[in-house]
PDB file of N, CA and C in Angstrom:
ATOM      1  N   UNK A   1     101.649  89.664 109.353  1.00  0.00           N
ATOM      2  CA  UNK A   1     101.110  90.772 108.597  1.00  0.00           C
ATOM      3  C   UNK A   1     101.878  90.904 107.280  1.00  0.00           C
ATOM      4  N   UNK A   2     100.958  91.223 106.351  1.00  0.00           N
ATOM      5  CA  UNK A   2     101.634  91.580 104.875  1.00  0.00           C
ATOM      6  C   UNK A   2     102.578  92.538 104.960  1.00  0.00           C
ATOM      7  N   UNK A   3     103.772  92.355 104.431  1.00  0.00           N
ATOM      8  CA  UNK A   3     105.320  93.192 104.324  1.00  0.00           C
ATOM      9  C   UNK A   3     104.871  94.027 102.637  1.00  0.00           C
ATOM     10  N   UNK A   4     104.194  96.047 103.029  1.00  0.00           N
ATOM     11  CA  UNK A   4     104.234  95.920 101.768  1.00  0.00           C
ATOM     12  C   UNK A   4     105.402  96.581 100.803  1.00  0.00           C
ATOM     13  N   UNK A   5     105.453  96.350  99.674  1.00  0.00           N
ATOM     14  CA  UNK A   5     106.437  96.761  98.639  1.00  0.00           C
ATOM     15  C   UNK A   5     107.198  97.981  99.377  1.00  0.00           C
ATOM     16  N   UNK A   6     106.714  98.936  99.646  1.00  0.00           N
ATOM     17  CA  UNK A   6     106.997 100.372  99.084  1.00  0.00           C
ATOM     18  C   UNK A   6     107.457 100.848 100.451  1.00  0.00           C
ATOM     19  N   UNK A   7     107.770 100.010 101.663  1.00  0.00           N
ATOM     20  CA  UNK A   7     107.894  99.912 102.978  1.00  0.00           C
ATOM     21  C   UNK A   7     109.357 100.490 102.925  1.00  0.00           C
ATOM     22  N   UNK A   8     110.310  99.790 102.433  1.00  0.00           N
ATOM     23  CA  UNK A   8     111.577 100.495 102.604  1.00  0.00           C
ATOM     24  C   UNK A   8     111.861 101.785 101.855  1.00  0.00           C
ATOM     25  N   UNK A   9     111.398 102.111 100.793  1.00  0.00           N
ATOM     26  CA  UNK A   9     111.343 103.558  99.775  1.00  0.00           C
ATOM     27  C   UNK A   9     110.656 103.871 100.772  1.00  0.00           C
ATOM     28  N   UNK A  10     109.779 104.152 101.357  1.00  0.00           N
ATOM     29  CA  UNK A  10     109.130 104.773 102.576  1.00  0.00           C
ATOM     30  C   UNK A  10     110.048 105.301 103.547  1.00  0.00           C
ATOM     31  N   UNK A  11     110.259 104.419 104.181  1.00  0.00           N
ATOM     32  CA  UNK A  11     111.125 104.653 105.422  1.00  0.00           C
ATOM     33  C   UNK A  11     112.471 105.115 105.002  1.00  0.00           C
ATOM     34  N   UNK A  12     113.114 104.827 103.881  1.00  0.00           N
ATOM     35  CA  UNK A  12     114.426 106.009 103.329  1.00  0.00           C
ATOM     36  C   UNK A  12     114.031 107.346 103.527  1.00  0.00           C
ATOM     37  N   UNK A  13     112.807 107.436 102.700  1.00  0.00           N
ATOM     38  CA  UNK A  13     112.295 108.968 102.486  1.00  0.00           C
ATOM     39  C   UNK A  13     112.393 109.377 103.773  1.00  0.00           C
ATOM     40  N   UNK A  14     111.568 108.665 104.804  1.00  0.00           N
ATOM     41  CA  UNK A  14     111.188 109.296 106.324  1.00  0.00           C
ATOM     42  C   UNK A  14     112.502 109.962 106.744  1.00  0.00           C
ATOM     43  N   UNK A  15     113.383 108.929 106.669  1.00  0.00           N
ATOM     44  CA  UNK A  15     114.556 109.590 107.453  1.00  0.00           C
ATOM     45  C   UNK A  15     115.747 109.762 107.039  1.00  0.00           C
ATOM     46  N   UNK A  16     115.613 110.637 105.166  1.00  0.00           N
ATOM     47  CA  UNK A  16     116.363 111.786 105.257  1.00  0.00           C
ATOM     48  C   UNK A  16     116.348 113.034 105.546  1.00  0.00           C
ATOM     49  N   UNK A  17     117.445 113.893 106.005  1.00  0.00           N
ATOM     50  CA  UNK A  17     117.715 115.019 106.291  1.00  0.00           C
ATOM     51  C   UNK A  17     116.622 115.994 106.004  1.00  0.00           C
ATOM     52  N   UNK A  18     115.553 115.756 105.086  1.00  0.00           N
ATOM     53  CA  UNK A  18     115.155 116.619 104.561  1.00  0.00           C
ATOM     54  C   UNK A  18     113.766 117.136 105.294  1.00  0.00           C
ATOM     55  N   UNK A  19     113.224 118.331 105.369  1.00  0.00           N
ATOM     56  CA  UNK A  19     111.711 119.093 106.487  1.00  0.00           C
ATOM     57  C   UNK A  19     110.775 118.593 105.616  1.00  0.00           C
ATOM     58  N   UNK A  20     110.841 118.507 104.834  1.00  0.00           N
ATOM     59  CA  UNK A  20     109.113 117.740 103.778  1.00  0.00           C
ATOM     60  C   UNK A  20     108.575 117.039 104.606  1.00  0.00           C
ATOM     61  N   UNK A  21     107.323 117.314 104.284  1.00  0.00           N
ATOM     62  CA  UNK A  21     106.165 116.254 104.759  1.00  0.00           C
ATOM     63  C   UNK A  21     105.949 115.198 103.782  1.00  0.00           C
ATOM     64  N   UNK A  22     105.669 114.084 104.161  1.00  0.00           N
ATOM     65  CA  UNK A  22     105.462 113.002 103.177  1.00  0.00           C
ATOM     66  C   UNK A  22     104.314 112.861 103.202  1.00  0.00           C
ATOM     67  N   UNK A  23     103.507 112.594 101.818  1.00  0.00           N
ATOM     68  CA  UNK A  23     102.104 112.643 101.656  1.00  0.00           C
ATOM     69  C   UNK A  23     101.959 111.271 101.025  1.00  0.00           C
ATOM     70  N   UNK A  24     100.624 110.416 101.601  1.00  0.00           N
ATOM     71  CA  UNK A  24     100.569 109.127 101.184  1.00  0.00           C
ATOM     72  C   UNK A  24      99.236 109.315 100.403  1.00  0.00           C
ATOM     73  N   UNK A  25      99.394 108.786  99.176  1.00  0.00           N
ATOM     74  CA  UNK A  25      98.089 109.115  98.067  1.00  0.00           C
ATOM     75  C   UNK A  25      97.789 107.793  97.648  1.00  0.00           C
ATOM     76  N   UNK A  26      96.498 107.509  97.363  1.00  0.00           N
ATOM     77  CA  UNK A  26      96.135 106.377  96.755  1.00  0.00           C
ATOM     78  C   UNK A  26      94.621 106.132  96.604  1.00  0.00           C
ATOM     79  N   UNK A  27      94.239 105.084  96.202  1.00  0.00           N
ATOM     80  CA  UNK A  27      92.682 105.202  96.093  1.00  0.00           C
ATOM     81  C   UNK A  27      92.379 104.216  97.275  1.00  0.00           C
ATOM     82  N   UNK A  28      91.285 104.116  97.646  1.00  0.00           N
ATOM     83  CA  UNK A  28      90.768 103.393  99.145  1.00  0.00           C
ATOM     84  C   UNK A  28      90.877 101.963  98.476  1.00  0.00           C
ATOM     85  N   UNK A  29      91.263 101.940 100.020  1.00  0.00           N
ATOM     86  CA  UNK A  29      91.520 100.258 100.603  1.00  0.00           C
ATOM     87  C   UNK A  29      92.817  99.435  99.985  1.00  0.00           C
ATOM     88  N   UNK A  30      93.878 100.098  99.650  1.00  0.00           N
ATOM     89  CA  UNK A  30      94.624  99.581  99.098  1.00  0.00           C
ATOM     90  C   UNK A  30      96.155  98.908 100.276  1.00  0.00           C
ATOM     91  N   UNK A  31      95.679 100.212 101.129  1.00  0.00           N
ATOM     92  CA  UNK A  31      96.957  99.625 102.160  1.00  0.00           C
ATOM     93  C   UNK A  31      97.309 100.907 102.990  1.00  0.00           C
ATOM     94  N   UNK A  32      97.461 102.071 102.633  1.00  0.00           N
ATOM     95  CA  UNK A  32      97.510 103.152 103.188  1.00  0.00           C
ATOM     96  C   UNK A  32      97.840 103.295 104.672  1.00  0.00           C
ATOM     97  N   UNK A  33      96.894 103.072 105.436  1.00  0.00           N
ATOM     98  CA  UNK A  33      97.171 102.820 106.443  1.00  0.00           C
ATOM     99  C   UNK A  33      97.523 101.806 107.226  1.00  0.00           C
ATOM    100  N   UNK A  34      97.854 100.787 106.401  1.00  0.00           N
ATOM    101  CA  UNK A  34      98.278  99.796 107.035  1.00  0.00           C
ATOM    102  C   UNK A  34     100.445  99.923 106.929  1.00  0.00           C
ATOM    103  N   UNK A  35     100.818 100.570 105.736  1.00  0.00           N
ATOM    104  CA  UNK A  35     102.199 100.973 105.337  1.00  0.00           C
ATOM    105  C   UNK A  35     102.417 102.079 106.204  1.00  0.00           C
ATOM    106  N   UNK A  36     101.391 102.789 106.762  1.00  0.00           N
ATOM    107  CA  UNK A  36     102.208 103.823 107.644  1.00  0.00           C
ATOM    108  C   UNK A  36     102.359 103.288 109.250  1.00  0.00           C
ATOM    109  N   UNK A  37     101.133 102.408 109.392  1.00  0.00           N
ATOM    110  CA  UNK A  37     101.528 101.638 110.685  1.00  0.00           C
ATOM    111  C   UNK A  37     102.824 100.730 110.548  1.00  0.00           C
ATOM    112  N   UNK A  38     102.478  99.963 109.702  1.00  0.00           N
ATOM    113  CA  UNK A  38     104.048  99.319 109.363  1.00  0.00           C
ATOM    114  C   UNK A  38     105.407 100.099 109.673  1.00  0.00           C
ATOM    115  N   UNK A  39     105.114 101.347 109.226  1.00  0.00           N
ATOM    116  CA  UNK A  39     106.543 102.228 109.036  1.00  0.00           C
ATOM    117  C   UNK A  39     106.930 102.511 110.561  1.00  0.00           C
ATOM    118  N   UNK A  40     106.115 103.008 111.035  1.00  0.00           N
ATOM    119  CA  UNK A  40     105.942 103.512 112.754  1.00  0.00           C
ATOM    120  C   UNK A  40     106.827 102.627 114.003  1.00  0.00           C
ATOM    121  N   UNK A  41     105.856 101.107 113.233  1.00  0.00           N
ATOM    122  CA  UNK A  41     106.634 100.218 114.439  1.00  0.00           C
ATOM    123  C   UNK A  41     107.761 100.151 114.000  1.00  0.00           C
ATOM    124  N   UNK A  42     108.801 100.190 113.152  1.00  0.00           N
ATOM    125  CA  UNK A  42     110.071  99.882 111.858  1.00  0.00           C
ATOM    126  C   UNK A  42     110.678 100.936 112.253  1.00  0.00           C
ATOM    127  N   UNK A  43     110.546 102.074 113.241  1.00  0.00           N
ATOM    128  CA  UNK A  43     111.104 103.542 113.402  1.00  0.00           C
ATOM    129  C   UNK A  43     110.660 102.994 114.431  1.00  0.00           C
ATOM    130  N   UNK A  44     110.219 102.892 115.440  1.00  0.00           N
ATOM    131  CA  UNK A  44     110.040 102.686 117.163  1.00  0.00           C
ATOM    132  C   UNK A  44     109.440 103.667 117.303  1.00  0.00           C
ATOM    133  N   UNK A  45     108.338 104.411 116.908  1.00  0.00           N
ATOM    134  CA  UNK A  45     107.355 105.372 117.032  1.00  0.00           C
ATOM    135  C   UNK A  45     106.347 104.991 118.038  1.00  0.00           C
ATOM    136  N   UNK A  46     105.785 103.840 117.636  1.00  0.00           N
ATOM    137  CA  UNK A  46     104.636 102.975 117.792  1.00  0.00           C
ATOM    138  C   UNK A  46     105.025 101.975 118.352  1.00  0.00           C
ATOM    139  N   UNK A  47     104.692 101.290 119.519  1.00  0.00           N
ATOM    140  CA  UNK A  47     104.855  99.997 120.294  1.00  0.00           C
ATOM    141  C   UNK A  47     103.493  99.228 120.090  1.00  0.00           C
TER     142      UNK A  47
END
């Protein structure tokens, strides 16, 4: 599976200290949901 760019700036954000919600914006079909599945399994969320 494609490793994308913005995967590790992602997952920093996820897991600092901080209560924010992280909001993923973009125009369709670009990857969206494929970077948050990415992130999930990369955190052991998702098996």
């Amino acid at each position: 599976m494609f490793k994308r760019a913005k995967l590790q700036t992602l997952k920093a954000r996820v897991k600092k200290t901080r209560k924010f919600i992280q909001v993923i914006l973009g125009p369709r079909q670009v990857g969206k949901t494929t970077i948050v599945n990415q992130l999930l399994n990369e955190i052991n969320i998702l098996s």
